[in-house]
N, C-alpha and C. Protein backbone atom coordinates (compact mmCIF):
# COMPACT_ATOMS: atom_id res chain seq x y z
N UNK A 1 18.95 -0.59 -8.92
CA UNK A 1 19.25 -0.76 -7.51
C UNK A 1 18.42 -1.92 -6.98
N UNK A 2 19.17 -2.58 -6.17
CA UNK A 2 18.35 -4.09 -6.04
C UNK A 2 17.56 -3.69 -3.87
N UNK A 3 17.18 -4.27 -3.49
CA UNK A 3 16.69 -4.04 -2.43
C UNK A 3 17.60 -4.23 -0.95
N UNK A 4 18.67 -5.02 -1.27
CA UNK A 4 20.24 -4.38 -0.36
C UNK A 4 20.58 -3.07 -0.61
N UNK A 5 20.98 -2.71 -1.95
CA UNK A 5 21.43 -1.45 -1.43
C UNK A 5 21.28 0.16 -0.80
N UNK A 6 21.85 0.52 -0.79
CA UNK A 6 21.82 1.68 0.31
C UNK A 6 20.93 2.87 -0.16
N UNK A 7 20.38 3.39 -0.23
CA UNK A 7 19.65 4.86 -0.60
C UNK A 7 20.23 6.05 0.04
N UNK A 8 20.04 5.83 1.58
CA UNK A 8 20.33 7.20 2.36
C UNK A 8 20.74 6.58 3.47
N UNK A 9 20.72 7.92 4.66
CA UNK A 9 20.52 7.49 6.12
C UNK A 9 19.56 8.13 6.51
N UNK A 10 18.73 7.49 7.93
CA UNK A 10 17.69 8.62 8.23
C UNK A 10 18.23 9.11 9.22
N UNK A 11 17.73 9.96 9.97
CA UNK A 11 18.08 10.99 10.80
C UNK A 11 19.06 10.09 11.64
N UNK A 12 18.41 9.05 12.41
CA UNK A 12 19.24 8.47 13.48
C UNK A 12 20.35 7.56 13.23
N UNK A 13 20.85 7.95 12.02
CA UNK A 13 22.16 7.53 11.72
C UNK A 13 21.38 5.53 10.57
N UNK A 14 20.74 5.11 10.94
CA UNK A 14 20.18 4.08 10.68
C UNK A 14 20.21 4.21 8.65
N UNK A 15 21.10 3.32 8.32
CA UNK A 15 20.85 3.26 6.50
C UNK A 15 19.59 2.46 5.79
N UNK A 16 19.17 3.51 5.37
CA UNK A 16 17.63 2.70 4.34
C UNK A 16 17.99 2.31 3.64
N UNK A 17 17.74 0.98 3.47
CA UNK A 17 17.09 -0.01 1.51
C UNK A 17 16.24 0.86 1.01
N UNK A 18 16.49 0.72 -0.43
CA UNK A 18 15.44 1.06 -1.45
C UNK A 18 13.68 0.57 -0.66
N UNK A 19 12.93 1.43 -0.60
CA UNK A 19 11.20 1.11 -0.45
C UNK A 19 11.28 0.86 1.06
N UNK A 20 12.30 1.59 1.77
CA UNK A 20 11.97 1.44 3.54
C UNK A 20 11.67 3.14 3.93
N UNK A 21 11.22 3.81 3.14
CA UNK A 21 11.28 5.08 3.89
C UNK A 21 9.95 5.13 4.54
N UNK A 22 9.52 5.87 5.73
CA UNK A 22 8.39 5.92 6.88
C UNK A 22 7.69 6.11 5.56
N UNK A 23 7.10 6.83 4.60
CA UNK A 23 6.00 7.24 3.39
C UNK A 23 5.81 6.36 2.83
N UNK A 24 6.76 4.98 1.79
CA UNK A 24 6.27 3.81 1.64
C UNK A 24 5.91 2.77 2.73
N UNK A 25 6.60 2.81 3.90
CA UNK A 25 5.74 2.19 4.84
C UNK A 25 3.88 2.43 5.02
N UNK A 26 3.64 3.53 5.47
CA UNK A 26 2.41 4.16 5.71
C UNK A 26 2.21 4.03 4.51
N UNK A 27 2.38 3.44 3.18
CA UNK A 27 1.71 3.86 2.09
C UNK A 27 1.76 2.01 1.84
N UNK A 28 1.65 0.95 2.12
CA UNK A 28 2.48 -0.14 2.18
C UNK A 28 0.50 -0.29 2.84
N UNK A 29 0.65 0.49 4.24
CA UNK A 29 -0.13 0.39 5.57
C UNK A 29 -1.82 0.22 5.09
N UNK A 30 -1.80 1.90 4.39
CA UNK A 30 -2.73 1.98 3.63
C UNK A 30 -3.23 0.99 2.44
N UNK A 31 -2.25 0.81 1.67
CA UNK A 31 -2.68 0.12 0.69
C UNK A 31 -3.69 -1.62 1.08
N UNK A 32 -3.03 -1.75 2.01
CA UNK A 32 -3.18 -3.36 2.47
C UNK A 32 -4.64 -3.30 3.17
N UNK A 33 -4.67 -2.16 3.92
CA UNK A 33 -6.26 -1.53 4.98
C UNK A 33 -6.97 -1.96 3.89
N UNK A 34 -6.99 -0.52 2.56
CA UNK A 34 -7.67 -0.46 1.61
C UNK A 34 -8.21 -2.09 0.80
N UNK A 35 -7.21 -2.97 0.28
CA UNK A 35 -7.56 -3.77 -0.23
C UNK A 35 -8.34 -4.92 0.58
N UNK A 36 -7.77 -5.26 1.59
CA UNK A 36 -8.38 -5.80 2.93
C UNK A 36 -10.09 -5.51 3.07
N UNK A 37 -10.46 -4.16 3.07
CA UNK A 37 -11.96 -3.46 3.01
C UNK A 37 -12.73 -3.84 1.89
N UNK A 38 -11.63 -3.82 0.35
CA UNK A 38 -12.59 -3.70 -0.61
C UNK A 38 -13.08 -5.13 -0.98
N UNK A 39 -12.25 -6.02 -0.77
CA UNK A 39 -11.90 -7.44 -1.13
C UNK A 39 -12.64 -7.99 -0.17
N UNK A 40 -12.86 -7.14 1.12
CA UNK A 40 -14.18 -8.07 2.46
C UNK A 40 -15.30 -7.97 2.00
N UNK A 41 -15.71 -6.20 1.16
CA UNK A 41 -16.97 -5.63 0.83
C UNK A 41 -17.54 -6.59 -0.37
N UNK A 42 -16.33 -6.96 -1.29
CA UNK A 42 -16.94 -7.95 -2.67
C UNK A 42 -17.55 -9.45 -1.83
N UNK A 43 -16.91 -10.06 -1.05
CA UNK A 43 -17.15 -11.49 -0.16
C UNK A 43 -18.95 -11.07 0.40
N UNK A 44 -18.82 -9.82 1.05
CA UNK A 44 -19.96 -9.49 1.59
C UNK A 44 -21.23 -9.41 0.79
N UNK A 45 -20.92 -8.76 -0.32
CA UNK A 45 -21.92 -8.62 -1.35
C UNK A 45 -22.20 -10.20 -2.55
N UNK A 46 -21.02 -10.45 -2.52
CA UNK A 46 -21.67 -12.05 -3.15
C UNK A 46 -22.53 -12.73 -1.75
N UNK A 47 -22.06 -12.86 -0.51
CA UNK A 47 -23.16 -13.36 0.74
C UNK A 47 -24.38 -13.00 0.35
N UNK A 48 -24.46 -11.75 0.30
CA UNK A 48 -25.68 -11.02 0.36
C UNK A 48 -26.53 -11.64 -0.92
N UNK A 49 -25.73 -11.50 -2.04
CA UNK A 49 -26.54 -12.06 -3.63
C UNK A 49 -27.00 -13.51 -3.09
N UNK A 50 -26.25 -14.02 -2.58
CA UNK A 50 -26.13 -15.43 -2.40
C UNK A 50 -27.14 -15.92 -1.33
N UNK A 51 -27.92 -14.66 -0.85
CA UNK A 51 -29.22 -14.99 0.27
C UNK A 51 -28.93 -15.02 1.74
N UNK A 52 -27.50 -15.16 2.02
CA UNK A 52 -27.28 -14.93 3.76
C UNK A 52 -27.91 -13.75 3.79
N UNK A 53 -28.27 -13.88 4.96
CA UNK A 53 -28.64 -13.11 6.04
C UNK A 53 -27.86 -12.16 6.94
N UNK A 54 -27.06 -12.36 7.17
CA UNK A 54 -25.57 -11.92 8.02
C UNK A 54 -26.36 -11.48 9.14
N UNK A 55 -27.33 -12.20 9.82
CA UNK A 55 -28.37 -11.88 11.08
C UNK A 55 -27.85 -13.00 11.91
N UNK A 56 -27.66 -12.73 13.52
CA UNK A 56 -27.97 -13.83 14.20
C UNK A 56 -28.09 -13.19 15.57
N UNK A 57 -28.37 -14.13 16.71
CA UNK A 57 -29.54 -13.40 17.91
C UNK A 57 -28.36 -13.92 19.02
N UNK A 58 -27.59 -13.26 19.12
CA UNK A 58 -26.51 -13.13 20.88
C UNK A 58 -27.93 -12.71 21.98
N UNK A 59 -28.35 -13.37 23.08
CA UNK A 59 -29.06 -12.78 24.28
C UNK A 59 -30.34 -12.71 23.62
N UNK A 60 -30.81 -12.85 22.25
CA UNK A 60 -32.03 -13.56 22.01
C UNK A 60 -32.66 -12.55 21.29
N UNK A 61 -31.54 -11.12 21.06
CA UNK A 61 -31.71 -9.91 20.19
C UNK A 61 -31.41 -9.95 18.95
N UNK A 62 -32.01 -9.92 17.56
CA UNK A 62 -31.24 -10.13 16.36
C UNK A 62 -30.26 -8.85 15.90
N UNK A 63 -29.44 -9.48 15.69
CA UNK A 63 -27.60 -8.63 14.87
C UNK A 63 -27.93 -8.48 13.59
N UNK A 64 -27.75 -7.73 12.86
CA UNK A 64 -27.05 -7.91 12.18
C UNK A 64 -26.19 -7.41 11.37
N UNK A 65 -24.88 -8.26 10.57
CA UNK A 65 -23.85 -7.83 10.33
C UNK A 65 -23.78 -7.17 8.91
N UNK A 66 -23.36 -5.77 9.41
CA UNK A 66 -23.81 -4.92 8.04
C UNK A 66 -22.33 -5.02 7.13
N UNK A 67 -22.54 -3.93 6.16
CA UNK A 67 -21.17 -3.97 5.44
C UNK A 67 -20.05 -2.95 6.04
N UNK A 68 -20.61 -1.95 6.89
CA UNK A 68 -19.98 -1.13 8.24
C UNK A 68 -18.93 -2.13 8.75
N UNK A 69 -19.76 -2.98 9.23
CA UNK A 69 -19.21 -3.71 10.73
C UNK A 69 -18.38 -4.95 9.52
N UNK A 70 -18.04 -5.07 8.34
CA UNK A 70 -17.13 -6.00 7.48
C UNK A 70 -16.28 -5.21 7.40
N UNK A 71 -16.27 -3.83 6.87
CA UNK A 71 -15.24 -2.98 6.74
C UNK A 71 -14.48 -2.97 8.08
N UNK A 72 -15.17 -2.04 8.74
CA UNK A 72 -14.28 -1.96 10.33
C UNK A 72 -13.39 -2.80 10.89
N UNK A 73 -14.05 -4.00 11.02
CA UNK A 73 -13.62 -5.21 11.35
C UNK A 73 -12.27 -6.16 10.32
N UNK A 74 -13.07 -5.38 9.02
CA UNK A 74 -11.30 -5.74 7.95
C UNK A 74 -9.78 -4.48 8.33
N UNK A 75 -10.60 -3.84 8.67
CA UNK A 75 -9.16 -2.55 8.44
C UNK A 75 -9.19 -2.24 10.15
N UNK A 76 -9.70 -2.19 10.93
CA UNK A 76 -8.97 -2.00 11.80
C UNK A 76 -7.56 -2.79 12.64
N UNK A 77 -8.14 -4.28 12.50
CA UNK A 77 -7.16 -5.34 12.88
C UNK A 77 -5.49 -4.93 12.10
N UNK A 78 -5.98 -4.84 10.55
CA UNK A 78 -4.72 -4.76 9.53
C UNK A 78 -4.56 -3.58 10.59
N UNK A 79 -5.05 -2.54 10.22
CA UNK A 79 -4.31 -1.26 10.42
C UNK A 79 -3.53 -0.99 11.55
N UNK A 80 -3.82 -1.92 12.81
CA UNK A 80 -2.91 -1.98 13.91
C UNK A 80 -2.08 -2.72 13.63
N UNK A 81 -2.13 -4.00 13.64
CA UNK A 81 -1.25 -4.54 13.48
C UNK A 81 0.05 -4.57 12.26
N UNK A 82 -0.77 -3.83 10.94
CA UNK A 82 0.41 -3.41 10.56
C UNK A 82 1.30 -2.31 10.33
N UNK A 83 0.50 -1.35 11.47
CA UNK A 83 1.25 0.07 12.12
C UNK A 83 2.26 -0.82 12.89
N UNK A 84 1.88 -1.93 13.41
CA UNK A 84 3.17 -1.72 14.84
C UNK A 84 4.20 -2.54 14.04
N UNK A 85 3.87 -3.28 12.91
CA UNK A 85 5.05 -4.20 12.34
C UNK A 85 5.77 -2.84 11.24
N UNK A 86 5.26 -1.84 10.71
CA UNK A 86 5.82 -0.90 10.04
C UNK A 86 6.50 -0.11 11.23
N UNK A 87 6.95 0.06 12.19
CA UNK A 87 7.42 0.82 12.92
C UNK A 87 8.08 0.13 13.61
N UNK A 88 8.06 -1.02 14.04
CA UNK A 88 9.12 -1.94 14.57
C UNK A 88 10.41 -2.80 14.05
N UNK A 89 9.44 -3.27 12.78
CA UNK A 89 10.35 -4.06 11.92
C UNK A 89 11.49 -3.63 11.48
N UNK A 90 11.59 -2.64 10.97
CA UNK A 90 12.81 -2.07 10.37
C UNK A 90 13.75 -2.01 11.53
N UNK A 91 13.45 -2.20 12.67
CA UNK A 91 14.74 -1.94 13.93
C UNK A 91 14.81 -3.33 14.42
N UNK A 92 13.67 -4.73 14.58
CA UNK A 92 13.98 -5.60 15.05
C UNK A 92 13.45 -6.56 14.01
N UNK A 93 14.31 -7.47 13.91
CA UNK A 93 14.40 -8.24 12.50
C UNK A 93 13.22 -9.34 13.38
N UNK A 94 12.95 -9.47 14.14
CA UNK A 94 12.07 -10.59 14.91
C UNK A 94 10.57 -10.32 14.69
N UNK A 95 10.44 -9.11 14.63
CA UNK A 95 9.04 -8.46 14.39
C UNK A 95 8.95 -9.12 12.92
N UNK A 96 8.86 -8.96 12.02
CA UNK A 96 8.91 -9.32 10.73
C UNK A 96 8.30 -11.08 10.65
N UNK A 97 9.23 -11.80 11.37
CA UNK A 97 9.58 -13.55 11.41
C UNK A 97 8.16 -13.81 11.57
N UNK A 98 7.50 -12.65 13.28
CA UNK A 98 6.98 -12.93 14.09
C UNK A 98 5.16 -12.92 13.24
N UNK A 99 5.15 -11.76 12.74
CA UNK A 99 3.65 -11.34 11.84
C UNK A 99 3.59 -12.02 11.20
N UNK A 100 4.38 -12.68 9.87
CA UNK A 100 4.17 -13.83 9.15
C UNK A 100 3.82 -14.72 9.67
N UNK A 101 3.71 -15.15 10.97
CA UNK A 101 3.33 -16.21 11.42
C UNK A 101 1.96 -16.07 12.69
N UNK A 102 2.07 -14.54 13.18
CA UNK A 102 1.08 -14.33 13.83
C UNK A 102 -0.24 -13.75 13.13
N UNK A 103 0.09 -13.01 12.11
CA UNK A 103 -1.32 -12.48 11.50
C UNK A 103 -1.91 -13.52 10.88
N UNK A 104 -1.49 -14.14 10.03
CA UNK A 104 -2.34 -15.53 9.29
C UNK A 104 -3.27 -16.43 10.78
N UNK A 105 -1.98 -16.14 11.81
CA UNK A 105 -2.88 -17.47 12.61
C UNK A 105 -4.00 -16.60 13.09
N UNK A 106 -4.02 -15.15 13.26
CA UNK A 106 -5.20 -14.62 14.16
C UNK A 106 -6.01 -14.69 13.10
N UNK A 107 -5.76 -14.49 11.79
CA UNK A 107 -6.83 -14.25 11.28
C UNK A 107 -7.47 -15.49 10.52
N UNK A 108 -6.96 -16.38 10.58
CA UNK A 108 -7.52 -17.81 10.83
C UNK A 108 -8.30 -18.28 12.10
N UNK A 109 -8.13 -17.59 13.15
CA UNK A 109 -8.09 -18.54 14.52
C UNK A 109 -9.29 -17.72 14.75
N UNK A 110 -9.23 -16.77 14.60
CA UNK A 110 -10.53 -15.33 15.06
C UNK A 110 -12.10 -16.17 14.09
N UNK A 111 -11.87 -17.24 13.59
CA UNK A 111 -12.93 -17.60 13.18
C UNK A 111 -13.02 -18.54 13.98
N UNK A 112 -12.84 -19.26 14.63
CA UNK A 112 -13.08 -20.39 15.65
C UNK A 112 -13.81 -19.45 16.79
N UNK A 113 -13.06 -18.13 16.95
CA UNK A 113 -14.04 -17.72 18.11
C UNK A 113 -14.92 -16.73 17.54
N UNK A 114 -15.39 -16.01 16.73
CA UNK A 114 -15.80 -14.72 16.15
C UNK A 114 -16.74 -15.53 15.01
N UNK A 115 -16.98 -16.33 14.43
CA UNK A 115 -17.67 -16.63 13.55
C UNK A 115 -18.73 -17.80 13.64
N UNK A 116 -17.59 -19.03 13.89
CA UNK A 116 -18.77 -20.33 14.04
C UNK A 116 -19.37 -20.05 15.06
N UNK A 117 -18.56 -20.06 16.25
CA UNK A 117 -19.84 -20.08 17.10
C UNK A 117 -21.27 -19.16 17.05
N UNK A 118 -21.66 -18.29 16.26
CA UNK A 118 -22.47 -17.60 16.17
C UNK A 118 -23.50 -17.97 15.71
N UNK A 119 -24.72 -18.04 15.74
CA UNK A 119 -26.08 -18.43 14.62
C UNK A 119 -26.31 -18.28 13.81
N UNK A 120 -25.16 -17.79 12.90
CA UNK A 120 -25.29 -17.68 11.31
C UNK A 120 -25.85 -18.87 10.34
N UNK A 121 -26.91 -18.27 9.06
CA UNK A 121 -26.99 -18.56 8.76
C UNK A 121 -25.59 -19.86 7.41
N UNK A 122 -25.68 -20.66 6.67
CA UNK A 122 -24.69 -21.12 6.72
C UNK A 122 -24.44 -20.28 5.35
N UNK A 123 -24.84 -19.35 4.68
CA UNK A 123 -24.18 -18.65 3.48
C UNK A 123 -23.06 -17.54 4.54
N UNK A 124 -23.84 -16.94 5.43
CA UNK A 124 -23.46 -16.07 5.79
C UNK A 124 -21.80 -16.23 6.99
N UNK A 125 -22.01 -17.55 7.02
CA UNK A 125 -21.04 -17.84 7.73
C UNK A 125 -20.23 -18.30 7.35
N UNK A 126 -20.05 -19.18 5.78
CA UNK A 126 -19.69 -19.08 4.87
C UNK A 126 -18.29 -17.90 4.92
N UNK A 127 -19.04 -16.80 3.95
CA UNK A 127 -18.85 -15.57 3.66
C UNK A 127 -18.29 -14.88 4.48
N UNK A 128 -18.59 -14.46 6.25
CA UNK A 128 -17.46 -14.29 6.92
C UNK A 128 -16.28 -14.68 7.37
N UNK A 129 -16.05 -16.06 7.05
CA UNK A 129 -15.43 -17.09 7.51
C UNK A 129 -14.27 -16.31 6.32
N UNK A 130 -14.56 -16.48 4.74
CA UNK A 130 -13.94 -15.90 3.87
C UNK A 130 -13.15 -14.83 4.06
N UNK A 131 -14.21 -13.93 4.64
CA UNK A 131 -13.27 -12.55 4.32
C UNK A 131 -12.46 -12.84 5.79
N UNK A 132 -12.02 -13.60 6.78
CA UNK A 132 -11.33 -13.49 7.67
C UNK A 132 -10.25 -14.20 6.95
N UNK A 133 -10.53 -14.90 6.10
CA UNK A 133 -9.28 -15.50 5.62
C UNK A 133 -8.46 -15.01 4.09
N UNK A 134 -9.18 -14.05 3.67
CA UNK A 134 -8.69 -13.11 2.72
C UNK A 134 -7.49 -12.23 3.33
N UNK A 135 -7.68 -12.27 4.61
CA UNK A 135 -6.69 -11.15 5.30
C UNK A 135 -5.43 -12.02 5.08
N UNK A 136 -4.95 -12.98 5.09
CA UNK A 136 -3.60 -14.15 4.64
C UNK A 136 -2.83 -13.73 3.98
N UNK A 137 -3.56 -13.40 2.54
CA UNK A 137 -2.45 -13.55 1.52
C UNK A 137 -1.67 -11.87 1.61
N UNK A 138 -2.97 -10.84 2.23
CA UNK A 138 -2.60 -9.31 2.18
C UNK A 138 -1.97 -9.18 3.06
N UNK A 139 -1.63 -10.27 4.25
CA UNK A 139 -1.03 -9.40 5.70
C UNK A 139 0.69 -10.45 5.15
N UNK A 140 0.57 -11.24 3.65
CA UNK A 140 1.93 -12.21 3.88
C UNK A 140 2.39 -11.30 2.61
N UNK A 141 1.58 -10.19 1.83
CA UNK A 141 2.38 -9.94 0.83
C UNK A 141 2.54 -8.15 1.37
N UNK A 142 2.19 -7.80 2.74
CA UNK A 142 2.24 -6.26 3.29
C UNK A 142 3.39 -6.35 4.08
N UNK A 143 3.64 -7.77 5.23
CA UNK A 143 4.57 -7.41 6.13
C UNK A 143 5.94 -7.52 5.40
N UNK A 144 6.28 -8.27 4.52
CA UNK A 144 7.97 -8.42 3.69
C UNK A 144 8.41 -6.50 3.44
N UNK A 145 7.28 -6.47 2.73
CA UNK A 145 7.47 -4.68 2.45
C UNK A 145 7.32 -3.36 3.34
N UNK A 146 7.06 -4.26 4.68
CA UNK A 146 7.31 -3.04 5.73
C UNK A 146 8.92 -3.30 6.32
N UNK A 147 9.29 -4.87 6.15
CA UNK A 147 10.34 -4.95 6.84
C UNK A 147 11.51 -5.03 6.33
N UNK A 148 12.06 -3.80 5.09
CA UNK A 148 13.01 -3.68 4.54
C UNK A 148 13.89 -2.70 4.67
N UNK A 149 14.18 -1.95 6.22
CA UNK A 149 15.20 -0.88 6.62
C UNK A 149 16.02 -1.76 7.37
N UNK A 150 17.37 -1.53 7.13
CA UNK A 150 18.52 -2.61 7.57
C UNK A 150 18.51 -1.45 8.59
N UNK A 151 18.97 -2.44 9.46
CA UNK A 151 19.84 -2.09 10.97
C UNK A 151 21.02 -1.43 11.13
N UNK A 152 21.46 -1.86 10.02
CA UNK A 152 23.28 -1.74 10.00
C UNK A 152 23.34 -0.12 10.54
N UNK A 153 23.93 0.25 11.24
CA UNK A 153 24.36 1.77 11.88
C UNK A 153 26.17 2.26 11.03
N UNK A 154 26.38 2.79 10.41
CA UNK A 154 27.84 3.31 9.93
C UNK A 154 27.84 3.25 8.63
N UNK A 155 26.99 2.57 8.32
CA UNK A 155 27.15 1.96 6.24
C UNK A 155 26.72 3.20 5.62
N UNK A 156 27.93 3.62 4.91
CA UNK A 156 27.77 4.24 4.16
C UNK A 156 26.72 4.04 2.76
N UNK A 157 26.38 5.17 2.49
CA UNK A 157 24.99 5.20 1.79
C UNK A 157 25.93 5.41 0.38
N UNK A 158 24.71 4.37 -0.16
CA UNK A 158 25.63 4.26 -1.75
C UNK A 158 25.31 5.54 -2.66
N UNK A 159 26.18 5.84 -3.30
CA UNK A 159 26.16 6.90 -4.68
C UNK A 159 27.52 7.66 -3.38
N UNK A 160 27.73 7.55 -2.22
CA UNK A 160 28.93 8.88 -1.31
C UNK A 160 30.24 8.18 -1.66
């Protein structure tokens, strides 16, 4: 079965592709959080080998950025944003177009405001700079696979 054809219908009359059901979505969701966290935590820990500091002084108080606040900061962003593209996409084909082109830029752009400007040392800024841009390749190879429930309303579901 190739990824057009039909599997079922879900409740609201709406026909699923193969790998669109809500459980591979949320499992799509998860997976991407997960790798997103573990893949920030490795960036974090070479920083760390590598002598950053991940310290710097906002208001003249020293920060600093633990492996907590890498995690959080990796999986919460994904995890919203690719809750609302797993729950939208499959009904509006625009959502889909739209994340491929909006998650890369936030999570590119969130370093212009969230990173340089900060007093990081330069390993450490480095290294966050990284894991903001690790989120790219996971949010361009998560959203294709949330957005594979066709629209079509009446299509009969193949094998009837």
């Amino acid at each position: 079965m190739n990824d057009t054809e039909s599997t079922g219908s879900s409740p609201d009359g709406m026909t699923m592709t193969a790998g669109s059901t809500p459980t591979s979505r949320a499992l799509t969701v998860v997976a991407a959080v997960v790798a997103a966290v573990v893949v920030n935590l490795i960036v974090y820990a070479i920083g760390r080998a590598a002598g950053g500091s991940f310290t710097f002084t906002p208001d003249g108080e020293p920060v600093v950025v633990g492996a907590m606040t890498v995690a959080a900061f990796s999986a919460l962003p994904m995890l919203v944003g690719l809750t609302a593209v797993a729950l939208l996409a499959p009904r509006f084909g625009w959502v889909k177009r739209t994340a491929m082109i909006v998650g890369p830029v936030l999570a590119a752009g969130t370093i212009l405001v969230m990173t340089l400007p900060q007093n990081l040392d330069g390993i450490s800024k480095t290294a966050l700079s990284v894991c903001h841009l690790t989120l790219i390749p996971i949010i361009l190879a998560a959203v294709p696979r949330l957005a594979t429930a066709s629209t079509r309303r009446g299509t009969v579901p193949a094998g009837r």
